[in-house]
C-alpha atoms as a PDB file:
ATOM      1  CA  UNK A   1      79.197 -70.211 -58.317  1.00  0.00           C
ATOM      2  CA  UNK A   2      79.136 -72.544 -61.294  1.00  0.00           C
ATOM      3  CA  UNK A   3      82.535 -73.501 -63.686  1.00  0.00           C
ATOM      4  CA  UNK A   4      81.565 -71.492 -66.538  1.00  0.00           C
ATOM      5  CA  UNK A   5      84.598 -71.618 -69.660  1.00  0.00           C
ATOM      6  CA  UNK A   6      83.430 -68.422 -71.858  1.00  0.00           C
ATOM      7  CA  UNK A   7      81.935 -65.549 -69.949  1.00  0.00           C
ATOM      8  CA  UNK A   8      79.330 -63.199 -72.226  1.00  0.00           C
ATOM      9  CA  UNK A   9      79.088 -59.294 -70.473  1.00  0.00           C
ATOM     10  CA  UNK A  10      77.321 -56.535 -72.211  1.00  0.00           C
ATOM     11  CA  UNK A  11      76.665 -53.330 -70.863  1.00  0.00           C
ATOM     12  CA  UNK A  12      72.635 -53.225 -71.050  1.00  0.00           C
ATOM     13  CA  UNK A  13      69.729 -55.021 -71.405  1.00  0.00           C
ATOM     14  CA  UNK A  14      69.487 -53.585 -75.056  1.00  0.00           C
ATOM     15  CA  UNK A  15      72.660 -55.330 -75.947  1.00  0.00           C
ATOM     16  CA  UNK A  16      71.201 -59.136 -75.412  1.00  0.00           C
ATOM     17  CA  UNK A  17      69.929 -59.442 -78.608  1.00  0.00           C
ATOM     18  CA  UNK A  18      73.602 -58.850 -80.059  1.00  0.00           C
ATOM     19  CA  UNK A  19      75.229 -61.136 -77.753  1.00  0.00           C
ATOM     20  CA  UNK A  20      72.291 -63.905 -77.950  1.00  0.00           C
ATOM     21  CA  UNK A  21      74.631 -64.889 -80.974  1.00  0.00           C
ATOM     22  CA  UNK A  22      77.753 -65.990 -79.051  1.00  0.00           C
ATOM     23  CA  UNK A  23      75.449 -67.679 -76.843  1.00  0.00           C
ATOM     24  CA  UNK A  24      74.100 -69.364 -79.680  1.00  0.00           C
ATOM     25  CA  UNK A  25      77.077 -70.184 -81.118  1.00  0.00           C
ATOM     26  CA  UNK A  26      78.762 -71.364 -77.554  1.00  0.00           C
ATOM     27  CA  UNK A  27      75.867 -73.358 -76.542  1.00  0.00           C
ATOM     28  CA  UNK A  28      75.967 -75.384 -80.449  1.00  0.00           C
ATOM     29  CA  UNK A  29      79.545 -76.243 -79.894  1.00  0.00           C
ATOM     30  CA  UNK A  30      78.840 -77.683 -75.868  1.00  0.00           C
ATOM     31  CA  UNK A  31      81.119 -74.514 -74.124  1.00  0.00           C
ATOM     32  CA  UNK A  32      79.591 -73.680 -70.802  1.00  0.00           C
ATOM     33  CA  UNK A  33      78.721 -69.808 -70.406  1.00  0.00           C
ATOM     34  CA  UNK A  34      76.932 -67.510 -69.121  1.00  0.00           C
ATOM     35  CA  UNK A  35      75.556 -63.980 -70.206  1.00  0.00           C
ATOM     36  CA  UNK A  36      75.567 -60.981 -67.401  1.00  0.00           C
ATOM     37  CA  UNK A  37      74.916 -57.459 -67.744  1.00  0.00           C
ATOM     38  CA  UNK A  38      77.125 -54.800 -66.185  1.00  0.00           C
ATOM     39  CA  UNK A  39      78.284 -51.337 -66.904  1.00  0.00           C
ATOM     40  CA  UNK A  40      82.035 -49.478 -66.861  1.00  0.00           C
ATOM     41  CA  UNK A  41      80.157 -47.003 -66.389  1.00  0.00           C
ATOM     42  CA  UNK A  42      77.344 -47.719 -64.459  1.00  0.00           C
ATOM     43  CA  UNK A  43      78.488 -50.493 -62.144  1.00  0.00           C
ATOM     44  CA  UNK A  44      82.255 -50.196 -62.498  1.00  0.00           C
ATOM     45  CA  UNK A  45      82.952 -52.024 -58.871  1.00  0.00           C
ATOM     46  CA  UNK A  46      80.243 -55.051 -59.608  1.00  0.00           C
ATOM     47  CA  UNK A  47      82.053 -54.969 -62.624  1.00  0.00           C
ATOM     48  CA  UNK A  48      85.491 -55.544 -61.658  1.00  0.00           C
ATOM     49  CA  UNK A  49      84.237 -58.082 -58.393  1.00  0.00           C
ATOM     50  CA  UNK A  50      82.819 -60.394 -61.408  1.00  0.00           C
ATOM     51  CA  UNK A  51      85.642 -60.344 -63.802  1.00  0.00           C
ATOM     52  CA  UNK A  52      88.053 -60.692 -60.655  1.00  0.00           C
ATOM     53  CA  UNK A  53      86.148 -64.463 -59.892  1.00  0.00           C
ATOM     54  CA  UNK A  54      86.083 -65.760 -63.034  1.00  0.00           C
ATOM     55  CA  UNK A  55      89.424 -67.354 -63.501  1.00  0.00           C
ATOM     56  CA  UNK A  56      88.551 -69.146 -59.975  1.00  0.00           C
ATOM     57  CA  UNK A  57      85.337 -70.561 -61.722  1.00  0.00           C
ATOM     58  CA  UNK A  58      87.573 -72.241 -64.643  1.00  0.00           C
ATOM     59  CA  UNK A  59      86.711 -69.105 -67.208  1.00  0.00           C
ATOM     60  CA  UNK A  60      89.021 -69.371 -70.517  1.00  0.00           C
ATOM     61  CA  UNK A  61      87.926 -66.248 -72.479  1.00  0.00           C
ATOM     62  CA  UNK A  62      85.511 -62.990 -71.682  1.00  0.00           C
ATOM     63  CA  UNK A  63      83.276 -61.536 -74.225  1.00  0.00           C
ATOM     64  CA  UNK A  64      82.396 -58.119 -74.009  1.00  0.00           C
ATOM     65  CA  UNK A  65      79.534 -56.212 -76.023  1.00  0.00           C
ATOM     66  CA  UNK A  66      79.087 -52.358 -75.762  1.00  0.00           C
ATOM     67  CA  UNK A  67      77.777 -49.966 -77.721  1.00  0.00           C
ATOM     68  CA  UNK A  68      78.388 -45.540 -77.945  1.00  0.00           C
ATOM     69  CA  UNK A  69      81.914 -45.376 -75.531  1.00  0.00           C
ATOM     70  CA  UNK A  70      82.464 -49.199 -75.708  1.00  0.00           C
ATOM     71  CA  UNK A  71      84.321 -49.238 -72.201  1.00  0.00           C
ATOM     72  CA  UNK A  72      83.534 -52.220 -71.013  1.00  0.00           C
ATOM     73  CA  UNK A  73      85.884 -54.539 -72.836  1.00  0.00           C
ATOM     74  CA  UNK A  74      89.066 -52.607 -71.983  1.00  0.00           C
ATOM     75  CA  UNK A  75      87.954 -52.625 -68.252  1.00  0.00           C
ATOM     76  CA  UNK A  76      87.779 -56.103 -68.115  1.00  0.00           C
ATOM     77  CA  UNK A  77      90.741 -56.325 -70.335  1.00  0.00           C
ATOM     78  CA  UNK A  78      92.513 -54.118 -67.360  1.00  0.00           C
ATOM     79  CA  UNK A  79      91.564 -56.443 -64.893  1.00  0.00           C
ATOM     80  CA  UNK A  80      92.709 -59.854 -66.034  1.00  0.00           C
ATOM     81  CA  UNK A  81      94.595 -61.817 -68.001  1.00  0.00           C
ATOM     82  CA  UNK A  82      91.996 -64.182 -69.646  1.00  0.00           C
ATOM     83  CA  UNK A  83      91.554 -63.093 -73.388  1.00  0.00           C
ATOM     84  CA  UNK A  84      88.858 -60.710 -73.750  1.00  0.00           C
ATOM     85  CA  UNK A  85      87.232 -60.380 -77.434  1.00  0.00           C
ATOM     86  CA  UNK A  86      85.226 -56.815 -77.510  1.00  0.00           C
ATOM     87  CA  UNK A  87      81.822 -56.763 -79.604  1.00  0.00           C
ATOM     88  CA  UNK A  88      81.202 -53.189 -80.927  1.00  0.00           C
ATOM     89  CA  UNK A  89      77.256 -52.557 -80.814  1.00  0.00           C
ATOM     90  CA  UNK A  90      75.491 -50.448 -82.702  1.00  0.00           C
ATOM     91  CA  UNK A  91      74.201 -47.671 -81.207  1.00  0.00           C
ATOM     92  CA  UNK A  92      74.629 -44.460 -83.532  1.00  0.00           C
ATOM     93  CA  UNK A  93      77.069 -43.454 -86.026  1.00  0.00           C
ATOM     94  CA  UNK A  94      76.538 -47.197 -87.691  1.00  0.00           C
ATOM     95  CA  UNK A  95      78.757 -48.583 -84.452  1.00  0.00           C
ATOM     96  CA  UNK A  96      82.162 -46.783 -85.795  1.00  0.00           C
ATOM     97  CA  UNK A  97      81.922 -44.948 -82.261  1.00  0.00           C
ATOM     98  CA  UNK A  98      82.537 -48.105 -80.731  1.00  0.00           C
ATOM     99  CA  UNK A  99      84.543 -49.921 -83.090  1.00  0.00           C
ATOM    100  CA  UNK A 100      86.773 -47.092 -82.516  1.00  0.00           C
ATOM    101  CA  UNK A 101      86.795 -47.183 -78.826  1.00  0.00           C
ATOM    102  CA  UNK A 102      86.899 -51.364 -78.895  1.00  0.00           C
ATOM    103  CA  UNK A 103      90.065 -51.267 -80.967  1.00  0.00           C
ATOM    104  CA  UNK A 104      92.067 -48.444 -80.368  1.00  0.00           C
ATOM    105  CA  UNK A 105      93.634 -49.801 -76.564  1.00  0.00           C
ATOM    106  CA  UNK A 106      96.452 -48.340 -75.087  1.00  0.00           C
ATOM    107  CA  UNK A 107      99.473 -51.224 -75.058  1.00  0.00           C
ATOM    108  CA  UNK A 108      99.097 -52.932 -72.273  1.00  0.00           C
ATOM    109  CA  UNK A 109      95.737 -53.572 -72.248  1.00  0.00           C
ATOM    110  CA  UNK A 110      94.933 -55.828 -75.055  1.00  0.00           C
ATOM    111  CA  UNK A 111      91.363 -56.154 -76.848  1.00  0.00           C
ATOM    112  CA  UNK A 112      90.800 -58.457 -79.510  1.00  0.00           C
ATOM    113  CA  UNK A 113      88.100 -56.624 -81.759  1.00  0.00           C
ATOM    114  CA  UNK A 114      85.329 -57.988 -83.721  1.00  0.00           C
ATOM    115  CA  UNK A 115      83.044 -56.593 -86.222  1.00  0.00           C
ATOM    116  CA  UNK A 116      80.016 -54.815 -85.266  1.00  0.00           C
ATOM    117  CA  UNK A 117      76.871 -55.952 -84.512  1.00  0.00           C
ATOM    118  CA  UNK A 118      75.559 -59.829 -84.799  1.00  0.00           C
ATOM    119  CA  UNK A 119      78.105 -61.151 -86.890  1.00  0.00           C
ATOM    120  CA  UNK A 120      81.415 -59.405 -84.302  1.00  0.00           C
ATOM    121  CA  UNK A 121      78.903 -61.313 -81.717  1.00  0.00           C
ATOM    122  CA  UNK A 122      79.581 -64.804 -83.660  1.00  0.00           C
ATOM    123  CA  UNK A 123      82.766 -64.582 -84.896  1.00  0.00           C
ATOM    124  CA  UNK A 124      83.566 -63.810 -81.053  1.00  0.00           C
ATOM    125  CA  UNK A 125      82.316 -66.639 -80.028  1.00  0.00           C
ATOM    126  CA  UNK A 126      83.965 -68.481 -82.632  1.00  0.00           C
ATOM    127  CA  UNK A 127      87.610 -66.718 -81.915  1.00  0.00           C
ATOM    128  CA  UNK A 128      86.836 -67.887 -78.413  1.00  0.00           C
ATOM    129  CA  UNK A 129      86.581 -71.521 -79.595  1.00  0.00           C
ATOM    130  CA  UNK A 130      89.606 -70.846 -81.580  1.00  0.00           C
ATOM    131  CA  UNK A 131      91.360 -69.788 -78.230  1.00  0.00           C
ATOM    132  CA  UNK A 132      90.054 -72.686 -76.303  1.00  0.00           C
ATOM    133  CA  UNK A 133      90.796 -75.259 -79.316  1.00  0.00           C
ATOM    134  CA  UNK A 134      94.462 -74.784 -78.549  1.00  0.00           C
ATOM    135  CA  UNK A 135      94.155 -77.145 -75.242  1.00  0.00           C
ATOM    136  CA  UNK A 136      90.852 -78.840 -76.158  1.00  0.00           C
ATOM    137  CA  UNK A 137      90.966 -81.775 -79.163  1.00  0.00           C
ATOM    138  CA  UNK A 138      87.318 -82.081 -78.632  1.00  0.00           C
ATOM    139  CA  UNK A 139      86.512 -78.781 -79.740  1.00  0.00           C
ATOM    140  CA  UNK A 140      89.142 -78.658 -82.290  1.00  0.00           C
ATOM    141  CA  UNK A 141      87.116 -81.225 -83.794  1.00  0.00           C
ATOM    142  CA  UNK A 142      84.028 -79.406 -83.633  1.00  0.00           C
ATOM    143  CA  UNK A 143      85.714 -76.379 -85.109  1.00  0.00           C
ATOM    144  CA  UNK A 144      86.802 -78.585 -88.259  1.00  0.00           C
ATOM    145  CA  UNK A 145      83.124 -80.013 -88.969  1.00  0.00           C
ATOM    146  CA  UNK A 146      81.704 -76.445 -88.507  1.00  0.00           C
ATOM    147  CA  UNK A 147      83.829 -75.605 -91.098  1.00  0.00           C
ATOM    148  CA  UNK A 148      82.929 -78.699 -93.609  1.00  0.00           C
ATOM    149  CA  UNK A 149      79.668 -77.999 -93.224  1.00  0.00           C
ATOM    150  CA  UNK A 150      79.675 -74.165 -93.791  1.00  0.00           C
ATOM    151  CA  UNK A 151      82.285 -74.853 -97.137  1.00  0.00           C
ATOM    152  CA  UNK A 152      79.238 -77.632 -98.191  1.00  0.00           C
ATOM    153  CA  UNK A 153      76.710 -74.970 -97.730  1.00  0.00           C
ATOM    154  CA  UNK A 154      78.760 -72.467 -99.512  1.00  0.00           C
ATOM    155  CA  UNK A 155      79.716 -75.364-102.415  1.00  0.00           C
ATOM    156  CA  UNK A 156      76.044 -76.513-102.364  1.00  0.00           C
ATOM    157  CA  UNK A 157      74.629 -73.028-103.971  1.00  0.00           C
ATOM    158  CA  UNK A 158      73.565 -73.337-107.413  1.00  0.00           C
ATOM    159  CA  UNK A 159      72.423 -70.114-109.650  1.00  0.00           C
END
């Protein structure tokens, strides 16, 4: 299998157009990733075999996106020790459900949680940047212009 350095899971098909937006975001900055769908609940042992090879195939951080229970980022999380950032999705009660079950992880098992929706899906991808920045000048760098240019956009607003 291919070196891949972020890893995007959701857990269904209705999720990809959330987590399109770390891809997005990953592919702009140059990180190598790839997007898979699989269930806690659903496909708990394909699961767990694909989180398990990751660190083999030179994976840095795992991004998880689930909506109603939210499982799948604390499985993962409970199954390595690569940083896992958990992307609450939308899916009824205006994704509080699965804030809730993204955040609140018994110790142990940490989760780093985003907001909900589109923009969680973005700022995970940028906390995973973040994360890899710490070993990586390049994207350091990259990191530091995205921020220029979003304080120019920001600066460049006139009323």
């Amino acid at each position: 299998m291919s070196q891949i350095q972020v890893a995007i899971m959701m857990g269904s098909k209705s999720d990809v157009g959330v987590m399109e937006q770390a891809a997005k975001m990953l592919k702009d900055f140059g990180v190598s990733h790839e997007m898979r769908v699989l269930s806690a609940h659903r496909t708990p042992k394909d699961t767990v075999e694909y989180v398990e090879g990751l660190k083999d195939r030179g994976t840095k951080v795992v991004i998880c996106g689930a909506g109603m229970s939210a499982a799948l980022s604390g499985v993962v999380a409970a199954h390595t020790f690569l940083p896992v950032i958990g992307v609450p999705i939308d899916c009824g009660f205006h994704g509080l459900d699965a804030l809730l079950s993204t955040s609140q992880m018994p110790p142990g098992v940490p989760v780093a949680a985003v907001a909900v929706g589109k923009a969680g899906a973005k700022n995970a991808a940028l906390l995973a940047l973040r994360i890899m920045a710490l070993s990586d000048a390049a994207i350091t760098t990259k990191l530091e212009n995205f921020s220029k240019e979003q304080r120019e956009q920001i600066l460049g607003i006139t009323l």
